[in-house]
Protein backbone atom coordinates (compact mmCIF):
# COMPACT_ATOMS: atom_id res chain seq x y z
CA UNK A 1 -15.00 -10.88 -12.17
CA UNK A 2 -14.29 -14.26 -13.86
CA UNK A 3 -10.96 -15.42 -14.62
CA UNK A 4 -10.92 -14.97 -18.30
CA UNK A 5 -12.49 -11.02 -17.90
CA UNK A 6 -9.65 -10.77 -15.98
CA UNK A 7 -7.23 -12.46 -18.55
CA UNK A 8 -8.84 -10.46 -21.45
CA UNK A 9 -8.27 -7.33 -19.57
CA UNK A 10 -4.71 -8.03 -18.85
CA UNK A 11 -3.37 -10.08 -21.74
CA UNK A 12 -3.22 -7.29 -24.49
CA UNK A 13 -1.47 -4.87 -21.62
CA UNK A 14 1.43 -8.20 -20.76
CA UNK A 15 1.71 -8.54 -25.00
CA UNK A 16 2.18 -4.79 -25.05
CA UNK A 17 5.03 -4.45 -22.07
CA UNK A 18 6.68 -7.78 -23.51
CA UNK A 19 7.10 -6.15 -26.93
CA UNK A 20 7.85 -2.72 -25.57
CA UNK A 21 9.29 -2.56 -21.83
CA UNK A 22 9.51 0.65 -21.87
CA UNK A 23 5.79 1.04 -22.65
CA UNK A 24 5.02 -0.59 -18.76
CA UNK A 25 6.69 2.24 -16.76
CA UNK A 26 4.68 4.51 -15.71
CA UNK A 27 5.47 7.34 -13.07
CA UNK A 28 2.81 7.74 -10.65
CA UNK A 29 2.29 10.88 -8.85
CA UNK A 30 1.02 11.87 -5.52
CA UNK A 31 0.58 16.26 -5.02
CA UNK A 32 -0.32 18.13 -1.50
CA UNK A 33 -0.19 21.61 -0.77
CA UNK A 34 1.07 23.24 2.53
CA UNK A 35 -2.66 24.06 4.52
CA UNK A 36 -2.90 25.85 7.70
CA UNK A 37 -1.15 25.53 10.50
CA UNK A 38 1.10 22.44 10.54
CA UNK A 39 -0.72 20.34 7.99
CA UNK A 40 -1.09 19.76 4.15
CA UNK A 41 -3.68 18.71 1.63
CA UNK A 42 -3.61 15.75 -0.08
CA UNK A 43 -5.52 15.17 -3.26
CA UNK A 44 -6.28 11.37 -3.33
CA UNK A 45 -8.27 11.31 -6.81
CA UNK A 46 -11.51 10.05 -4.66
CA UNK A 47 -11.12 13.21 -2.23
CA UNK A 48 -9.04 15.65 -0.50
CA UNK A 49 -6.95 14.37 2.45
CA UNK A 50 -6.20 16.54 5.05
CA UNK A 51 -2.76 15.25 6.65
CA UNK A 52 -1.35 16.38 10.11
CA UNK A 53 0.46 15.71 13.18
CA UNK A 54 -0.48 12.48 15.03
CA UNK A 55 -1.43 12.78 18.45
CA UNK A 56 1.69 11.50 20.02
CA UNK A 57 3.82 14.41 17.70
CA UNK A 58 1.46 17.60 18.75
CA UNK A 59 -1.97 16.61 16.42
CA UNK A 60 -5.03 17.22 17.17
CA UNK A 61 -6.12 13.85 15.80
CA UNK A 62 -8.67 15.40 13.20
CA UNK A 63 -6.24 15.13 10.18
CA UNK A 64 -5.08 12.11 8.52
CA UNK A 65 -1.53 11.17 9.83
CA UNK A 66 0.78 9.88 7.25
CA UNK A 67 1.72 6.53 8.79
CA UNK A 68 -1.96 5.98 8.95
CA UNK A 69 -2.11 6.35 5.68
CA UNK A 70 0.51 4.21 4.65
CA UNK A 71 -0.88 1.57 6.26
CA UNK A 72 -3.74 2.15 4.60
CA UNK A 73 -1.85 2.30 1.54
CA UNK A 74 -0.89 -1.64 2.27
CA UNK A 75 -4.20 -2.75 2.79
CA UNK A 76 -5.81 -1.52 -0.20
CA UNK A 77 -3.02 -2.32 -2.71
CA UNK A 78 -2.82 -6.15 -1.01
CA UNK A 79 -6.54 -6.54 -1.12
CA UNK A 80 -6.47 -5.29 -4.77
CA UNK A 81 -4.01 -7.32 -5.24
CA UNK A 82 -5.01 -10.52 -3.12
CA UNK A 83 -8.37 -10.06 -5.52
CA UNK A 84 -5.95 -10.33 -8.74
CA UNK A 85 -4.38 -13.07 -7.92
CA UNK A 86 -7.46 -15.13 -6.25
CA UNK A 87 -9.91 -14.07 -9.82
CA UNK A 88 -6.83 -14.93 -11.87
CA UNK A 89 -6.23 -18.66 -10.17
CA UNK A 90 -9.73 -19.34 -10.00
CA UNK A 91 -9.11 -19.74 -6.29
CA UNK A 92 -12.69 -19.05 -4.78
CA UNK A 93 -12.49 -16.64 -2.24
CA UNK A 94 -15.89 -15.50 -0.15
CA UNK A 95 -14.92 -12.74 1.65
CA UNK A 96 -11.79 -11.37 3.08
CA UNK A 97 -10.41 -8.44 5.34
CA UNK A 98 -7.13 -7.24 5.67
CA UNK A 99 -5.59 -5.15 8.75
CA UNK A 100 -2.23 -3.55 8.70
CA UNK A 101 -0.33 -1.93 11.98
CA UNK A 102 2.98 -0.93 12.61
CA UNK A 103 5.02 0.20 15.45
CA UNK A 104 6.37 3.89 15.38
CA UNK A 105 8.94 5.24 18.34
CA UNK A 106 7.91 8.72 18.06
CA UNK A 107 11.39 9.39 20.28
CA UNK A 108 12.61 9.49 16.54
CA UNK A 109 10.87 11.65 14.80
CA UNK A 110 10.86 14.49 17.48
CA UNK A 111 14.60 14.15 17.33
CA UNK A 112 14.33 13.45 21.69
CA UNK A 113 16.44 10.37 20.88
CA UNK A 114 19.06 9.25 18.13
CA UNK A 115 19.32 5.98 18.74
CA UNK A 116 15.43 5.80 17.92
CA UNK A 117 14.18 5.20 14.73
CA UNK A 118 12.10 7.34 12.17
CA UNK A 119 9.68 5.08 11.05
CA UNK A 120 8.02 2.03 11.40
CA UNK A 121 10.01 -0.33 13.64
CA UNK A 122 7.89 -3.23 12.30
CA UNK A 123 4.49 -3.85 10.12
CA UNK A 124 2.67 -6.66 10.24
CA UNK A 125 -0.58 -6.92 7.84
CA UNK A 126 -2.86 -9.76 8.79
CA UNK A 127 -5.57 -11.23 6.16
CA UNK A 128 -8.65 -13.25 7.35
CA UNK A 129 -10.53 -14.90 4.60
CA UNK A 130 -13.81 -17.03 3.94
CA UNK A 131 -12.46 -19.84 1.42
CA UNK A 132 -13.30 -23.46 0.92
CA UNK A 133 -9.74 -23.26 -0.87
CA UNK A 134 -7.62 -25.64 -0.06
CA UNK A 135 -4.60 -25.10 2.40
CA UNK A 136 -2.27 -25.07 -0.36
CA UNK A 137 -4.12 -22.81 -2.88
CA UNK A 138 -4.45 -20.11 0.53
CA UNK A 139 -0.85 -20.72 0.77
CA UNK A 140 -0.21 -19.91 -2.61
CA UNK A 141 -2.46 -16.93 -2.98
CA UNK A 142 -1.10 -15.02 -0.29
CA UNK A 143 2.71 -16.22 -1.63
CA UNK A 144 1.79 -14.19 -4.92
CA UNK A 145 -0.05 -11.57 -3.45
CA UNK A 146 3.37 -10.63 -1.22
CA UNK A 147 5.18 -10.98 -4.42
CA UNK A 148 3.38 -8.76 -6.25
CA UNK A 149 2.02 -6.22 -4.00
CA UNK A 150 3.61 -2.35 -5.08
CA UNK A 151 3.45 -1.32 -1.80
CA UNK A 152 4.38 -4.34 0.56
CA UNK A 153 7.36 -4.88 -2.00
CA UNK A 154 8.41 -0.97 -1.93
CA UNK A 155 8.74 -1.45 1.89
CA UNK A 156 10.18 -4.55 2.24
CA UNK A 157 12.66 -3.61 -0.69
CA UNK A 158 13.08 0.39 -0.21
CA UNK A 159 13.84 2.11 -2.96
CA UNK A 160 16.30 5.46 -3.17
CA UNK A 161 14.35 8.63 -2.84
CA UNK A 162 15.79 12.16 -4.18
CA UNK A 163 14.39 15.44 -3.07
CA UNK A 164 14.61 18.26 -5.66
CA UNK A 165 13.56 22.23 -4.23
CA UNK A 166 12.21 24.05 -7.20
């Protein structure tokens, strides 16, 4: 894709959301359903996830474990994003590959400890790409794909989360 696909793609949506903010939130939704044993099913809109324990918490290892799959949530949405960015700067980029790990103390989440966290204690997502762009323009395409990456942003910058029981 070519910068101006990109810009005729985008620029009606950016005239829309500037005359009517409202118009640019959108709720996103995720579903699962409770599957056997300890495990649920997560529909993806590609395919069906299978989520589970991870190894260290009881898992088998043959179901998706959450944590993976956030990480894998940061990847895709700063590749995506990286892609934006990179197409809409006409900075020339060859190839790329992203990689995303985190650090869990799983003292936490089996409650063994309180002083351990639930959670990541730390991300880091590292990007390796083929460009002949200069050391600047890298510098500035990964700059604005931090800034506007959903996911890296909505884990940097937590947001509240409510829990309703129907």
């Amino acid at each position: 894709m070519k910068a101006e696909d990109l810009r005729a793609l985008q620029s009606p949506l950016k005239e829309k959301y500037k005359a009517d903010p409202q118009s640019a939130v959108i709720t996103l939704k995720a579903e699962s359903e409770l599957g056997e044993g300890v495990s649920c099913n997560v529909q993806t809109g590609k395919a069906l996830v299978e989520a589970g324990l991870h190894p260290a918490t009881g898992g088998t290892g043959m179901q998706a474990c959450s944590g993976d799959m956030l990480l894998q949530a940061l990847v895709a949405c700063a590749g995506v994003t990286l892609s934006a960015v990179a197409t809409a700067l006409g900075i020339p980029v060859n190839s790329g590959k992203l990689h995303a790990e985190g650090d869990l103390d799983f003292r936490g989440t089996l409650g063994v400890s309180k002083e351990a966290k639930v959670g990541f204690q730390e991300v880091r997502l590292y990007i390796t790409l083929d460009s002949p762009a200069s050391a600047d323009d890298i510098n500035k395409l990964i700059e604005l794909t931090e800034r506007y990456c959903v996911v890296l942003q909505t884990i940097r910058a937590p947001v509240e989360v409510n829990t309703f029981v129907n």
